[in-house]
Protein backbone atom coordinates (compact mmCIF):
# COMPACT_ATOMS: atom_id res chain seq x y z
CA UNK A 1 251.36 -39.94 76.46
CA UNK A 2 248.83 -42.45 75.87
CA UNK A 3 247.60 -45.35 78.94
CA UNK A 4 245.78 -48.70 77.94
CA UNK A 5 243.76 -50.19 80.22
CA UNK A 6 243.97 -54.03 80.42
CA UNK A 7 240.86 -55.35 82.58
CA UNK A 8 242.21 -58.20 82.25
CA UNK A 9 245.16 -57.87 84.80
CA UNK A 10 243.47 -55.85 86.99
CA UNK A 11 241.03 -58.23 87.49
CA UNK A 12 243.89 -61.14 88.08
CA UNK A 13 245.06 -58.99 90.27
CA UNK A 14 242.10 -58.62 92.53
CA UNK A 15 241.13 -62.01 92.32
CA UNK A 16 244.86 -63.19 93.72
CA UNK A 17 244.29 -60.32 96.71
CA UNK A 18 240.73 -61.86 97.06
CA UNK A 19 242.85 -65.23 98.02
CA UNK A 20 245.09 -63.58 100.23
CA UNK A 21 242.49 -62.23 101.66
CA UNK A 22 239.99 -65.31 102.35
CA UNK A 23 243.35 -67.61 103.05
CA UNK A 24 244.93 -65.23 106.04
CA UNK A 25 241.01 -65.35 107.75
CA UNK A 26 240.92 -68.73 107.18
CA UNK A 27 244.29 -69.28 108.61
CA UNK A 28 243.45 -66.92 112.04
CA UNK A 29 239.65 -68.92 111.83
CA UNK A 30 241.85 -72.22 112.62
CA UNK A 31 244.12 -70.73 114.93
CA UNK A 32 241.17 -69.07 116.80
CA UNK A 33 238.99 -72.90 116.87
CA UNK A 34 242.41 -73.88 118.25
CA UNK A 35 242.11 -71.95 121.21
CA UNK A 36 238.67 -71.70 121.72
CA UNK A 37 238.32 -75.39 121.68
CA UNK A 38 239.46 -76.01 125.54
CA UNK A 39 235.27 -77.34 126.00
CA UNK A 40 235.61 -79.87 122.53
CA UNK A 41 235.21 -83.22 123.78
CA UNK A 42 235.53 -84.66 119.97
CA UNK A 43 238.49 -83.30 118.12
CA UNK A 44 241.65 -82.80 119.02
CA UNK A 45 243.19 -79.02 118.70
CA UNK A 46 244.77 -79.52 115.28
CA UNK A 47 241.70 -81.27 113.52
CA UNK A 48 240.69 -77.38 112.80
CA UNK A 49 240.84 -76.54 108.98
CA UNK A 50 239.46 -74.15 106.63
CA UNK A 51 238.74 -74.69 102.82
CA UNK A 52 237.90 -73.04 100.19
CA UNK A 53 234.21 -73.71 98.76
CA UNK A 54 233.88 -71.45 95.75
CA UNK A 55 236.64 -68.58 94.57
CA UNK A 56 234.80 -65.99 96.97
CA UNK A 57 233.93 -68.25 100.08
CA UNK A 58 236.02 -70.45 102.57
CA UNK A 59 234.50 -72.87 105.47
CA UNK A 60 236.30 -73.00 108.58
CA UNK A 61 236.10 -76.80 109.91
CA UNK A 62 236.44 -77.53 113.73
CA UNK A 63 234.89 -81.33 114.15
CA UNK A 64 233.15 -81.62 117.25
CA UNK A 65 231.28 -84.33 118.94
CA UNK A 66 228.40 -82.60 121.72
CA UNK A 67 225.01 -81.17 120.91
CA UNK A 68 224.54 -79.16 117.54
CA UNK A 69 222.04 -76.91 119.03
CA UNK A 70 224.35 -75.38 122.10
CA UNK A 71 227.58 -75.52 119.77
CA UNK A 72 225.49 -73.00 117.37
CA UNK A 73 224.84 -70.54 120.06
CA UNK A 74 227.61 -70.69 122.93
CA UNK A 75 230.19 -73.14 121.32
CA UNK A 76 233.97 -72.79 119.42
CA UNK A 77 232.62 -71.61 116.06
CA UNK A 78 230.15 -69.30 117.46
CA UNK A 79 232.82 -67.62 119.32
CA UNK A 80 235.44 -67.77 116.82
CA UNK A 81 233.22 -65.88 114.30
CA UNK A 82 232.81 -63.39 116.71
CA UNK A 83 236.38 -63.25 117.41
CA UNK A 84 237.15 -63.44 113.94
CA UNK A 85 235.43 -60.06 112.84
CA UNK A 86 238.16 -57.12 113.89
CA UNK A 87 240.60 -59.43 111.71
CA UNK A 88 238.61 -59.62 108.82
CA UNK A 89 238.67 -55.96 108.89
CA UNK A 90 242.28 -55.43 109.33
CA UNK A 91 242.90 -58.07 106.67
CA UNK A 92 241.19 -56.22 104.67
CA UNK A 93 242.51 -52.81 104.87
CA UNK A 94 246.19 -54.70 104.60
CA UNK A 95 245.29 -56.18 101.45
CA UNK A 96 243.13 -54.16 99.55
CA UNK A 97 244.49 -50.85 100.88
């Protein structure tokens, strides 16, 4: 019995689970600005986005209108990334195994 390897496919296939992957935090990013943005005095709740920015990276957007300097340390996104963390992990053990 003889097995050929084809890099090829395996490395389709990790690049689609890489998507999967960055799209499902993105999508629980947004959800999580959603929530967290009961102090944003800009946006409105459903102006929270996330794109992707290169084929390994994704930005999650949350517009916001109030000091830069306060949003970067107390704000929405500062809490969402820390919120965001235990899901990244169990994203990642559903997806990649």
């Amino acid at each position: 019995m003889s097995y050929e390897f084809d890099h090829s496919k395996v490395m389709a296939m990790f690049e689609l689970k890489r998507k999967k992957l960055l799209t499902m935090t993105g999508q629980m990013g947004q959800s999580l600005a959603a929530i967290n943005s009961r102090v944003d005095t800009g946006a409105s709740q459903n102006s929270k986005n996330f794109q992707f920015t290169a084929k390994d990276t994704i930005i999650i957007e949350a517009p916001m209108e109030y000091d830069v300097y306060l949003e970067r340390r107390y704000g929405i996104m500062a809490k969402t990334e820390h919120q965001l963390i235990p899901f990244m992990a169990r994203f990642e053990e559903e997806v990649f195994g």
